[in-house]
N, C-alpha and C. Protein backbone atom coordinates (compact mmCIF):
# COMPACT_ATOMS: atom_id res chain seq x y z
N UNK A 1 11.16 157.51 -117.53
CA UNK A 1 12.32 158.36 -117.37
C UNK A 1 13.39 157.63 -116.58
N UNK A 2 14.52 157.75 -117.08
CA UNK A 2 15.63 157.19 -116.29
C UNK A 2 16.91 158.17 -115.51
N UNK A 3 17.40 158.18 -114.72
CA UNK A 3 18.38 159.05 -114.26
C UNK A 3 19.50 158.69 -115.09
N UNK A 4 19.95 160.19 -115.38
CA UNK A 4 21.09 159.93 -116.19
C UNK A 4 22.54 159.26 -116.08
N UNK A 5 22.64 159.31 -114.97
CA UNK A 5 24.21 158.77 -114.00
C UNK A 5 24.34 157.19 -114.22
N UNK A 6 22.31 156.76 -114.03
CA UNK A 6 22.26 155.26 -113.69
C UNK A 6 21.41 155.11 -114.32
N UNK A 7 21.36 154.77 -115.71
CA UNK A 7 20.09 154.27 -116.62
C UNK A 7 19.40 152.61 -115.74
N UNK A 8 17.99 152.62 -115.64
CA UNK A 8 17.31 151.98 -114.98
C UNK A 8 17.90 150.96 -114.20
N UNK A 9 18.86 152.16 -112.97
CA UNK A 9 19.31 151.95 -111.44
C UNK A 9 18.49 152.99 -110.69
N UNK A 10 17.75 152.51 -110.14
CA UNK A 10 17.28 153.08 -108.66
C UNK A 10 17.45 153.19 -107.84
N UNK A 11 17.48 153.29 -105.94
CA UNK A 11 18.56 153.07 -105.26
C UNK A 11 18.38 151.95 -104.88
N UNK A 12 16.98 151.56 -104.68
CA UNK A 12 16.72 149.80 -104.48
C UNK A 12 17.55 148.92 -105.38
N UNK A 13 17.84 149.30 -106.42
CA UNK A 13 18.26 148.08 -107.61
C UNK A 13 19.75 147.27 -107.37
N UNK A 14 19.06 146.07 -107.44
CA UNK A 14 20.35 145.10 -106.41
C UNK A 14 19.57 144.58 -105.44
N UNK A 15 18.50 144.88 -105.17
CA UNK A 15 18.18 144.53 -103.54
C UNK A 15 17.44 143.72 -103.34
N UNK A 16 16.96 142.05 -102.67
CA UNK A 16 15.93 141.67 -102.59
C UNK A 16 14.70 142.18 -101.86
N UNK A 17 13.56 142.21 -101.65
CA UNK A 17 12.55 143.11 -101.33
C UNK A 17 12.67 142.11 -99.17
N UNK A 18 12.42 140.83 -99.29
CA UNK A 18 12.96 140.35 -97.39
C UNK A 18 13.87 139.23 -97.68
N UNK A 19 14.60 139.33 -96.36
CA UNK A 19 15.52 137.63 -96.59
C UNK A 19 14.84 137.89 -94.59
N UNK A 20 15.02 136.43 -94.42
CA UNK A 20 14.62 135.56 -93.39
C UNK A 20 15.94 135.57 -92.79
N UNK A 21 17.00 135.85 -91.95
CA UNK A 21 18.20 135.54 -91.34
C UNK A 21 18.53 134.27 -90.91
N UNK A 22 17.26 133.66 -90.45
CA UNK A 22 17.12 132.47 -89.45
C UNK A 22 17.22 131.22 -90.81
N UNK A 23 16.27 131.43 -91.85
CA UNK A 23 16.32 130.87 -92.50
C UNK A 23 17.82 130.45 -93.81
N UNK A 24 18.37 131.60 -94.09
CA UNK A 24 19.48 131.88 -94.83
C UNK A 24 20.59 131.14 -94.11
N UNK A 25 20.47 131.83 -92.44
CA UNK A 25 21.63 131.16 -91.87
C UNK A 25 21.74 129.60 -91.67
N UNK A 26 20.89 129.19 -91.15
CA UNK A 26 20.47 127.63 -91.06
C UNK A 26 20.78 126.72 -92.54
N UNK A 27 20.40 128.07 -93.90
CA UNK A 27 21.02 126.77 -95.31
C UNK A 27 22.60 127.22 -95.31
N UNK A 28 23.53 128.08 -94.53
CA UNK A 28 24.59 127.68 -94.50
C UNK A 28 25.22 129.57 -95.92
N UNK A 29 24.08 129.89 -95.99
CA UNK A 29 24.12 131.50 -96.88
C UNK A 29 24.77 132.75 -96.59
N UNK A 30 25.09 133.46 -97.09
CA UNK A 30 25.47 134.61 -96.53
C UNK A 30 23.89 135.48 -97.08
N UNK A 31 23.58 136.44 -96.16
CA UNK A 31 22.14 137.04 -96.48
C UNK A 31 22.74 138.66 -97.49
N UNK A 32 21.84 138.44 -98.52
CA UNK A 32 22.03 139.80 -99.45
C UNK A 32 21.10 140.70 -99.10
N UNK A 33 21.78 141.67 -99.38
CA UNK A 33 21.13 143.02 -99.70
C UNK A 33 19.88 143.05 -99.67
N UNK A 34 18.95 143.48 -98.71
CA UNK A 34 17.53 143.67 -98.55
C UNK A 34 17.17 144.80 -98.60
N UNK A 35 15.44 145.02 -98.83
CA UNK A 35 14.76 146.26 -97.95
C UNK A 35 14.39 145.61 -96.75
N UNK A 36 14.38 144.83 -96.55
CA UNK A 36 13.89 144.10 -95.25
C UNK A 36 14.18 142.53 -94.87
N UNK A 37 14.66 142.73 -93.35
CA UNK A 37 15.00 141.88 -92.82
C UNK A 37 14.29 141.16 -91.66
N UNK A 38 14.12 140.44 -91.79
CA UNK A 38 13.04 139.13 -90.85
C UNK A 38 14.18 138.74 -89.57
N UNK A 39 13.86 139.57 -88.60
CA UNK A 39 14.79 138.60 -87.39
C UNK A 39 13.92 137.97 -86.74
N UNK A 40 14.53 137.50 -86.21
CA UNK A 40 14.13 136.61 -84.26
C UNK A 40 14.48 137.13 -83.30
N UNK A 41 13.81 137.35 -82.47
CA UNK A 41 14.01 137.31 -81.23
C UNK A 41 13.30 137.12 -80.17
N UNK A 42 14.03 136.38 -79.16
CA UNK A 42 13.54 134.75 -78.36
C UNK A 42 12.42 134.35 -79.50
N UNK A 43 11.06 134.53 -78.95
CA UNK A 43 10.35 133.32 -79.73
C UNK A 43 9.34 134.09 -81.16
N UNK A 44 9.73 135.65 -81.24
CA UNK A 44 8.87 136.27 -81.71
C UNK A 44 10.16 136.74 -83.01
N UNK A 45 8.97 137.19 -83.91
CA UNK A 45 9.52 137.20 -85.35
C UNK A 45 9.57 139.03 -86.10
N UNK A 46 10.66 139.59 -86.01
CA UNK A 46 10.31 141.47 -86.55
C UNK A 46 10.97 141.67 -87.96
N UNK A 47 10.30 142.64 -88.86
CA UNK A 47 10.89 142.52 -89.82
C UNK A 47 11.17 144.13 -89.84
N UNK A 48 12.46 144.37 -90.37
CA UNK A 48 12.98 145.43 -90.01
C UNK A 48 13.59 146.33 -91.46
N UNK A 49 13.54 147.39 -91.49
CA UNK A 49 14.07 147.82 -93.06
C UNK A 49 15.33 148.31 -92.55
N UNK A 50 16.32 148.30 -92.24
CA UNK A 50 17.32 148.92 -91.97
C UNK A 50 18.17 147.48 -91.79
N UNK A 51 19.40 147.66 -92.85
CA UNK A 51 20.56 146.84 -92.94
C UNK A 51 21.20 146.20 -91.66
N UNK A 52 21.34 147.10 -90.37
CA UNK A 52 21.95 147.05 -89.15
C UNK A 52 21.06 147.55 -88.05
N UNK A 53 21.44 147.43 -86.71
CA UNK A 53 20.97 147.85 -85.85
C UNK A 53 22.05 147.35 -84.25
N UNK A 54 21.96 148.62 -83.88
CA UNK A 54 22.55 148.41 -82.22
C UNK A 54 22.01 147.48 -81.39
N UNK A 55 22.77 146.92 -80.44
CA UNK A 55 22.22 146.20 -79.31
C UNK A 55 20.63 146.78 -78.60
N UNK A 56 21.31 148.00 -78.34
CA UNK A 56 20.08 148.79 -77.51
C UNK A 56 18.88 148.82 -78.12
N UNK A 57 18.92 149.09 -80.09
CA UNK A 57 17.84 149.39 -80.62
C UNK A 57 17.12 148.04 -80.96
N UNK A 58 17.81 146.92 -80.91
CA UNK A 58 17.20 145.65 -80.88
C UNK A 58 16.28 144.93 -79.88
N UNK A 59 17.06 145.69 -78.43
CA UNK A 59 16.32 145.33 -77.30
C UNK A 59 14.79 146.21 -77.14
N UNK A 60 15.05 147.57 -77.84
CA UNK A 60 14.07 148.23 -77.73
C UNK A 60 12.52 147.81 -78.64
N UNK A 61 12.98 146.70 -79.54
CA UNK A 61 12.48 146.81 -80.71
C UNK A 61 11.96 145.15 -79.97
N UNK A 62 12.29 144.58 -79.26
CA UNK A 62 11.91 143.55 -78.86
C UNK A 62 10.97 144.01 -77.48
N UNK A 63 10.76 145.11 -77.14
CA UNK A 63 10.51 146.15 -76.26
C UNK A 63 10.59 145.08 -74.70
N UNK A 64 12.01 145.03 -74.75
CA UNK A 64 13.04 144.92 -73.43
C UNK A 64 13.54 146.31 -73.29
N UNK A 65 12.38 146.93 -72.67
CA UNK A 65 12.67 148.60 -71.70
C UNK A 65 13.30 148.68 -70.74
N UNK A 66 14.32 149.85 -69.60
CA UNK A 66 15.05 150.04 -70.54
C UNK A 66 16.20 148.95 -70.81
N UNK A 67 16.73 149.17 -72.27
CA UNK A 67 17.35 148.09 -72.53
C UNK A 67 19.19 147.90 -71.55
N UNK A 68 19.17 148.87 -70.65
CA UNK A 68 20.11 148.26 -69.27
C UNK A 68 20.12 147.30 -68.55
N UNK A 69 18.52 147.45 -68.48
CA UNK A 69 18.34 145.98 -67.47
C UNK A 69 18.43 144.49 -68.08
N UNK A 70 19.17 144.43 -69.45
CA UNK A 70 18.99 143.34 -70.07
C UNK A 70 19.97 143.04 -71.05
N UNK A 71 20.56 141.88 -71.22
CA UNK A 71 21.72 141.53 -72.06
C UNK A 71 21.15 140.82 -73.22
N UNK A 72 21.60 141.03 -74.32
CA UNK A 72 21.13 140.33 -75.61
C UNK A 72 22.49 139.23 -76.15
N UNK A 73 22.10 138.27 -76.44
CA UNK A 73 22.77 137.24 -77.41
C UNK A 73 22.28 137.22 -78.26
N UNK A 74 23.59 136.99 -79.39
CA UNK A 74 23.42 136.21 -80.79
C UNK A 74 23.28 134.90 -80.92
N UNK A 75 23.04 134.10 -81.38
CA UNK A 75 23.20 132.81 -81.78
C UNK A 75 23.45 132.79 -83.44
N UNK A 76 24.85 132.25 -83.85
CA UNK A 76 25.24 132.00 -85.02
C UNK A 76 25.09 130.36 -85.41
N UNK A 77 25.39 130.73 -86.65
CA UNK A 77 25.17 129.14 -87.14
C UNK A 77 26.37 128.13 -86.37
N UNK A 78 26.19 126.54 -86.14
CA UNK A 78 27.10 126.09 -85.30
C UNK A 78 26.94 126.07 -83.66
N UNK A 79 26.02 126.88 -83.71
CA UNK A 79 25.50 127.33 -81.87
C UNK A 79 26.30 127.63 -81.36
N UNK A 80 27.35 128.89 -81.67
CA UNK A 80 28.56 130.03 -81.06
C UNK A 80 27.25 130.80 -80.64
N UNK A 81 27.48 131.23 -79.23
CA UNK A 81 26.77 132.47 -78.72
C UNK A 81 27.55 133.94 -78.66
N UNK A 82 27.41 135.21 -79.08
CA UNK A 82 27.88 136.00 -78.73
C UNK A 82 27.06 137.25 -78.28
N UNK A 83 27.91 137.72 -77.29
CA UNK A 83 26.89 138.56 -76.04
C UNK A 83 27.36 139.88 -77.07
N UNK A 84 26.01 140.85 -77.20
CA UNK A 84 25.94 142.19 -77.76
C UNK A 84 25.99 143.14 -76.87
N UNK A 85 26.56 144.09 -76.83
CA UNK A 85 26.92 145.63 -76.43
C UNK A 85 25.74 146.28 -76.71
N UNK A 86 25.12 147.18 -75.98
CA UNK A 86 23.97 148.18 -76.19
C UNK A 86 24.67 148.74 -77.35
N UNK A 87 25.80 149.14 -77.59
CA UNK A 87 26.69 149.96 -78.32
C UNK A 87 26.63 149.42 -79.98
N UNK A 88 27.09 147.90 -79.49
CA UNK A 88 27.29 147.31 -80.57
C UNK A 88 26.19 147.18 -81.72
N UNK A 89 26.80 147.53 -83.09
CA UNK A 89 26.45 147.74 -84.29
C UNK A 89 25.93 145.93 -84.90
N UNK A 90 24.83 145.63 -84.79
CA UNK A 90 24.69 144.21 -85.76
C UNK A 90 24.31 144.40 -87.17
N UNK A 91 25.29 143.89 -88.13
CA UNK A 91 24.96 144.09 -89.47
C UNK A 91 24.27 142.45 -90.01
N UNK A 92 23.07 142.92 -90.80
CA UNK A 92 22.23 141.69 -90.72
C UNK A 92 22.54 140.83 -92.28
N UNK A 93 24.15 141.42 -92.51
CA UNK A 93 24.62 140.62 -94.14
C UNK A 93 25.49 139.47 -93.47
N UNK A 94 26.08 139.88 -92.28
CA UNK A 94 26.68 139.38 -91.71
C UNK A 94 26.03 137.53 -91.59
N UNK A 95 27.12 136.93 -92.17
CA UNK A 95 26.85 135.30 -92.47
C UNK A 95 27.04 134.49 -90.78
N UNK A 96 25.17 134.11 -90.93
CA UNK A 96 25.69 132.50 -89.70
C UNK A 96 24.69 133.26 -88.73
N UNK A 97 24.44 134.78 -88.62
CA UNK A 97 22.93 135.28 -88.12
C UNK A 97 22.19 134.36 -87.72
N UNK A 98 21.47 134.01 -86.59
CA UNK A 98 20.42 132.45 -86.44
C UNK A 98 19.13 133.56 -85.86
N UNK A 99 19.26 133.75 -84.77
CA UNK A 99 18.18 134.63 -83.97
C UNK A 99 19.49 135.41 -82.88
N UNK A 100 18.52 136.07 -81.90
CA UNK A 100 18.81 136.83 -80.79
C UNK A 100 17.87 136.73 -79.75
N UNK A 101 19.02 136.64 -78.36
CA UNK A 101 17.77 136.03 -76.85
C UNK A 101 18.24 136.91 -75.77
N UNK A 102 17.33 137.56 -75.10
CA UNK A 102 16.94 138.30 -74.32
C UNK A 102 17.43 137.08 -72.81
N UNK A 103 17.61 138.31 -71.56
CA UNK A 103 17.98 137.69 -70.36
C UNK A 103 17.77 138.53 -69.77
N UNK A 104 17.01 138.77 -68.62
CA UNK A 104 17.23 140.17 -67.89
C UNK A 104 18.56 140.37 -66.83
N UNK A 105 19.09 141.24 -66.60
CA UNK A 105 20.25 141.64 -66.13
C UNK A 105 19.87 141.16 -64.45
N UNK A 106 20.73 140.40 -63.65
CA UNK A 106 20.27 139.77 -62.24
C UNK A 106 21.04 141.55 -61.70
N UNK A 107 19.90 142.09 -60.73
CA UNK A 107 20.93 142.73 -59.94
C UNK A 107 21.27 141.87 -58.33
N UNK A 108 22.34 142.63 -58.08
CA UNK A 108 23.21 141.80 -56.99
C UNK A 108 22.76 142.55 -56.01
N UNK A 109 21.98 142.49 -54.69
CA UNK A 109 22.31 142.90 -53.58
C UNK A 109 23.02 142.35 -52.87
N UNK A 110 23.63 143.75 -52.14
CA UNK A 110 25.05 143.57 -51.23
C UNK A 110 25.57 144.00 -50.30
């Protein structure tokens, strides 16, 4: 049986089943359309079904609890670092993706 709107389109269809970020980015790729995405972070490897994800939910997912006490970087292709927002939205189509590194937040006494 096929839906009528989209003869044999599903909502997957288009999609590769994982892409590797680390790997894609490093041959210089832009990463397509997945069910799942293979990140890094620091030295450990998560594979994730969701296109995007927040700072916070990355740190959580790297289980850097809570994720206040801790700042996350990107590393893009080229070795540009850019510092993530708990807030901030990472979309994982987004080209030059390498990994992501954990730091814990220094507090200052004063």
């Amino acid at each position: 049986m096929s839906d009528k709107n989209q003869p044999n389109a599903g909502p997957d269809a288009g999609l590769v089943d994982e892409v590797d970020l680390e790997q894609v980015a490093k041959a210089g790729g832009k990463p397509p359309k997945a069910k799942r995405y293979r990140i890094r972070i620091d030295d450990q490897y998560y594979v994730v079904s969701q296109g995007s994800m927040t700072g916070a939910e990355l740190l959580k997912l790297a289980s850097k609890t809570p994720p206040e006490n801790y700042i996350l970087t990107q590393k893009l292709r080229g070795g540009v670092i850019k510092t993530i927002g708990l807030s901030d939205v990472v979309d994982f189509t987004t080209p030059g993706i390498e990994r992501f590194n954990t730091l814990p937040r220094q507090v200052q006494e004063g």
